[in-house]
Protein backbone atom coordinates (compact mmCIF):
# COMPACT_ATOMS: atom_id res chain seq x y z
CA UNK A 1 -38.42 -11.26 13.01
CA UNK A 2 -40.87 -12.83 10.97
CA UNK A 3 -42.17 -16.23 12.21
CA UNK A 4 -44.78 -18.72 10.72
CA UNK A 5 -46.56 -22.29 12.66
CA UNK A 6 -46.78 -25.33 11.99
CA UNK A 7 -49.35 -27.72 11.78
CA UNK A 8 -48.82 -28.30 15.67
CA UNK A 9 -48.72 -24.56 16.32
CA UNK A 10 -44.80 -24.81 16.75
CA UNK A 11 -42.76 -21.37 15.75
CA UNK A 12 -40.26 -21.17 13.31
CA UNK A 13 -38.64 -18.25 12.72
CA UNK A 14 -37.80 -16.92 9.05
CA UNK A 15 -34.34 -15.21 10.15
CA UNK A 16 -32.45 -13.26 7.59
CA UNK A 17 -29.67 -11.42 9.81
CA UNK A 18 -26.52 -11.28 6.87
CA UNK A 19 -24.91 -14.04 8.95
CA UNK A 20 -27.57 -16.08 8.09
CA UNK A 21 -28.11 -15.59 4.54
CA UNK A 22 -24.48 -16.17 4.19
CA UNK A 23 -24.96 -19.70 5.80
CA UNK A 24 -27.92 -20.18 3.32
CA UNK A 25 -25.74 -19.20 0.27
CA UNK A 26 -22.53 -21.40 1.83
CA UNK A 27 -24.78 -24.60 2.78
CA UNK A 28 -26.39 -24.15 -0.83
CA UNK A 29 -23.34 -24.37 -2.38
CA UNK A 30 -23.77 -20.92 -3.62
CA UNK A 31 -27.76 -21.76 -5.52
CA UNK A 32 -29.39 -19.52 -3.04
CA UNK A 33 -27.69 -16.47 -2.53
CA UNK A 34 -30.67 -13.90 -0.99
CA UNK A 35 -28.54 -10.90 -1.65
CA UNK A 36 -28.98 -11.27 -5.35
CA UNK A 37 -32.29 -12.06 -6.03
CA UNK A 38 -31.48 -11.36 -10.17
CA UNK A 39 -29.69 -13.80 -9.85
CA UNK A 40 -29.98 -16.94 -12.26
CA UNK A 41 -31.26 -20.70 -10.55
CA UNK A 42 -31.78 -23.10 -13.29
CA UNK A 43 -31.76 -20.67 -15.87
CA UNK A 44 -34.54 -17.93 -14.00
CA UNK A 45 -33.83 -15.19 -11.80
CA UNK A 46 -33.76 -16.57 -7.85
CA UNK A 47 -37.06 -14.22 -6.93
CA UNK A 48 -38.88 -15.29 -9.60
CA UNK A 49 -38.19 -18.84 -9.03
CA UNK A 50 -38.92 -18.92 -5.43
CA UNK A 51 -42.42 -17.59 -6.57
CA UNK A 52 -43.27 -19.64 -8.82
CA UNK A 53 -41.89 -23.07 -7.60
CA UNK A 54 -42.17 -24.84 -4.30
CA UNK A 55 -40.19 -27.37 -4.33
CA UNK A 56 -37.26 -24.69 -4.79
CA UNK A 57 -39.18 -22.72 -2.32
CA UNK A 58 -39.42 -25.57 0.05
CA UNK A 59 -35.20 -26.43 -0.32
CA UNK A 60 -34.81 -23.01 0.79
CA UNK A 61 -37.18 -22.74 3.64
CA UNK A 62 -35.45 -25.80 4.84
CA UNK A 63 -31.74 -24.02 4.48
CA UNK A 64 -33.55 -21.35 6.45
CA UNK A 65 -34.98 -22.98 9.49
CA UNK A 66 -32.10 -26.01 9.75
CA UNK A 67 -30.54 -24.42 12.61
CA UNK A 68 -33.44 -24.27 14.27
CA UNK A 69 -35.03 -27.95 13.46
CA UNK A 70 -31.52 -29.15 15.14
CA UNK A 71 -32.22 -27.09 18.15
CA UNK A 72 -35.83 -28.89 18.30
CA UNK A 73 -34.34 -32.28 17.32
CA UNK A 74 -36.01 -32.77 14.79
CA UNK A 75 -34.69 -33.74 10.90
CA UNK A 76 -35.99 -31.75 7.78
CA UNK A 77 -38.44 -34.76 6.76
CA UNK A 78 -39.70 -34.35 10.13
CA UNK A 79 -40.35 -30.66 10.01
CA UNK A 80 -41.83 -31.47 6.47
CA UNK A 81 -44.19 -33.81 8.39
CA UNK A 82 -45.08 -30.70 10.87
CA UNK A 83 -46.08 -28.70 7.64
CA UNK A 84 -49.60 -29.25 6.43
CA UNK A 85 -50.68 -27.71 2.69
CA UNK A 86 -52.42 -24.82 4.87
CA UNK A 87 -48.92 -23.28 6.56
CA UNK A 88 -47.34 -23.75 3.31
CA UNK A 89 -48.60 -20.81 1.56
CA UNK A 90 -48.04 -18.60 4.88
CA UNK A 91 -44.89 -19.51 5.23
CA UNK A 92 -43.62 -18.38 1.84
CA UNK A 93 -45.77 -15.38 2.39
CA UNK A 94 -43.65 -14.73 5.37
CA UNK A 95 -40.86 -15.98 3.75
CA UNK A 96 -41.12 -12.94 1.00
CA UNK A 97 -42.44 -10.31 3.55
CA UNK A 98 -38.89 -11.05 5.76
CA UNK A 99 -36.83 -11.04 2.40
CA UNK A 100 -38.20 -7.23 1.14
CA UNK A 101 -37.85 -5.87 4.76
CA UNK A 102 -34.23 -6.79 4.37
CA UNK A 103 -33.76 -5.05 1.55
CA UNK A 104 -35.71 -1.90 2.91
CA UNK A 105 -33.33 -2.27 5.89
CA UNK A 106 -30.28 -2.37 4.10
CA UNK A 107 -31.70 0.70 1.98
CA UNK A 108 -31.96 -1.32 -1.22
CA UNK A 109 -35.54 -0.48 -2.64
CA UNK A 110 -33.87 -1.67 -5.92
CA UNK A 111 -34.08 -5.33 -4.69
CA UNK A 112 -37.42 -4.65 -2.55
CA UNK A 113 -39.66 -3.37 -5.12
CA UNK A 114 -39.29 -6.10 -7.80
CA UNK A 115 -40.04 -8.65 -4.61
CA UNK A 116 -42.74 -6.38 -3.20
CA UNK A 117 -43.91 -6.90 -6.86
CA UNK A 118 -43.72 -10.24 -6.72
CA UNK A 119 -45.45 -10.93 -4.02
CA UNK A 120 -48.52 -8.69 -5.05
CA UNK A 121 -48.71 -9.92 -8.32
CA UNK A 122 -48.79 -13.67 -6.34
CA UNK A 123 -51.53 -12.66 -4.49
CA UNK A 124 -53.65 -11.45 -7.36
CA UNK A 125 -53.03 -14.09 -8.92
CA UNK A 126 -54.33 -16.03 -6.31
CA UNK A 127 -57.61 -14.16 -5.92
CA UNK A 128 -58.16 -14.13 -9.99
CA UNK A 129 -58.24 -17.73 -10.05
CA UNK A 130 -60.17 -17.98 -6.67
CA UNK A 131 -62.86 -15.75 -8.76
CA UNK A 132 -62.84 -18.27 -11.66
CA UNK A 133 -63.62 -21.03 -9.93
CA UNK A 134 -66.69 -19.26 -8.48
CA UNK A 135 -67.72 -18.68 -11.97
CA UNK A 136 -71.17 -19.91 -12.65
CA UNK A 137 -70.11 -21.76 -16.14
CA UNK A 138 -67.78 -23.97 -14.22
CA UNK A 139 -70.56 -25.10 -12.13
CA UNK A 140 -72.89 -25.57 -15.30
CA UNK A 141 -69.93 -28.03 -16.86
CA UNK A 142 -70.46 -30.51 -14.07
CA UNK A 143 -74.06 -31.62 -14.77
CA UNK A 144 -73.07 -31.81 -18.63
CA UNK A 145 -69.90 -33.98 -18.19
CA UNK A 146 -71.91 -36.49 -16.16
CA UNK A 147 -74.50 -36.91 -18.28
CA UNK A 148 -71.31 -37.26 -20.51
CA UNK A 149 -69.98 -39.75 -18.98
CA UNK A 150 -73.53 -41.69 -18.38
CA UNK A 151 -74.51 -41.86 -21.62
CA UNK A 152 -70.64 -43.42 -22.89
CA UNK A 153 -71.37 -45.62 -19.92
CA UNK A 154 -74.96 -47.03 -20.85
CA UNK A 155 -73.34 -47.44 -24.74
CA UNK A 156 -70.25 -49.67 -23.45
CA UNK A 157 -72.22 -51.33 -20.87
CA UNK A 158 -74.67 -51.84 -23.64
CA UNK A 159 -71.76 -53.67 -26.21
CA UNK A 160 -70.87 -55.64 -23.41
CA UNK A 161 -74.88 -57.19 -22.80
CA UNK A 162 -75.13 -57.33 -27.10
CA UNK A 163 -71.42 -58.93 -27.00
CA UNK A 164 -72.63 -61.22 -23.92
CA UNK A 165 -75.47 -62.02 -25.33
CA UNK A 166 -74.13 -62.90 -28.64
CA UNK A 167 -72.33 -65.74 -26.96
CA UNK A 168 -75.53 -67.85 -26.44
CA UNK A 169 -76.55 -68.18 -30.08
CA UNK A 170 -75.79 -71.61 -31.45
CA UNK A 171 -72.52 -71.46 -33.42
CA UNK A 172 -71.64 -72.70 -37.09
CA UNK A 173 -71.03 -76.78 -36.51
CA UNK A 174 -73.23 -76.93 -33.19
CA UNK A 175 -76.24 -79.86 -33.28
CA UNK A 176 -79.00 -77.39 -32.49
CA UNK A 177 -81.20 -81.26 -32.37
CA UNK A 178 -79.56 -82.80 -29.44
């Protein structure tokens, strides 16, 4: 069983037994249902979905591990208080790992490989865009958009002093002899 921590080093456990993904699919009212993951949520297939969205990631983490938040006491927005942006991305890691060794255990490679896919594909990704933002022309751009934004900060600062300024001069009908 696969099993991911929280921010306070608690252990959840990513459980899908049958019984369980049944439960998932029943409490879900049928939108998650793990043993089809071609299946269509909101117009995309449910594996593709899960990869590419959290929020419908997080709904179904929180299907997953709501039997065992009761046994801990806790309520979802507490366990969503537990999970800081760093065991996020682990957890639907693990989440995807324990979905395509259920499908290698029920001798589906079928449904595993597209996942396995999936998740490889997500991790690329991941390390392309990590490699961009190492690249050296994004670090050039910073010292150009500040000067940027100096320079369209001295010229409105500048209309302000002239506009200011423009104030003081004596206008039309003012006794400039008194």
């Amino acid at each position: 069983m696969k099993k991911f921590q929280d921010s306070q080093g608690g252990q959840w456990e990513v459980d899908l037994t049958i019984g369980n993904i049944f439960r998932v699919k029943d409490v879900s009212n049928g939108r998650f249902d793990l043993f089809e993951p071609k299946k269509e949520v909101d117009g995309v297939p449910l594996g593709q979905l899960l990869d590419e969205s959290d929020a419908v990631s997080w709904e179904l983490l929180c299907h997953l591990i709501e039997p065992q938040a009761e046994l801990k006491k806790l309520t979802i927005p507490e366990f969503g208080k537990l999970m800081a942006a760093d065991c996020w991305p682990v957890a639907r890691r693990i989440f995807f790992e324990a979905w395509i060794d259920f499908f290698q255990s029920l001798q589906r490679p079928d449904k595993a490989l597209p996942l396995e896919k999936l998740a490889k594909y997500q991790a690329k990704a991941l390390e392309l865009v990590k490699a961009k933002l190492d690249d050296q022309r994004l670090k050039d751009l910073d010292p150009k958009v500040y000067a940027k934004m100096q320079s369209a900060l001295n010229s409105s600062f500048s209309q302000s002093l002239d506009s200011l300024e423009s104030t003081l001069a004596p206008s039309p009908g003012d006794d400039s002899t008194k």
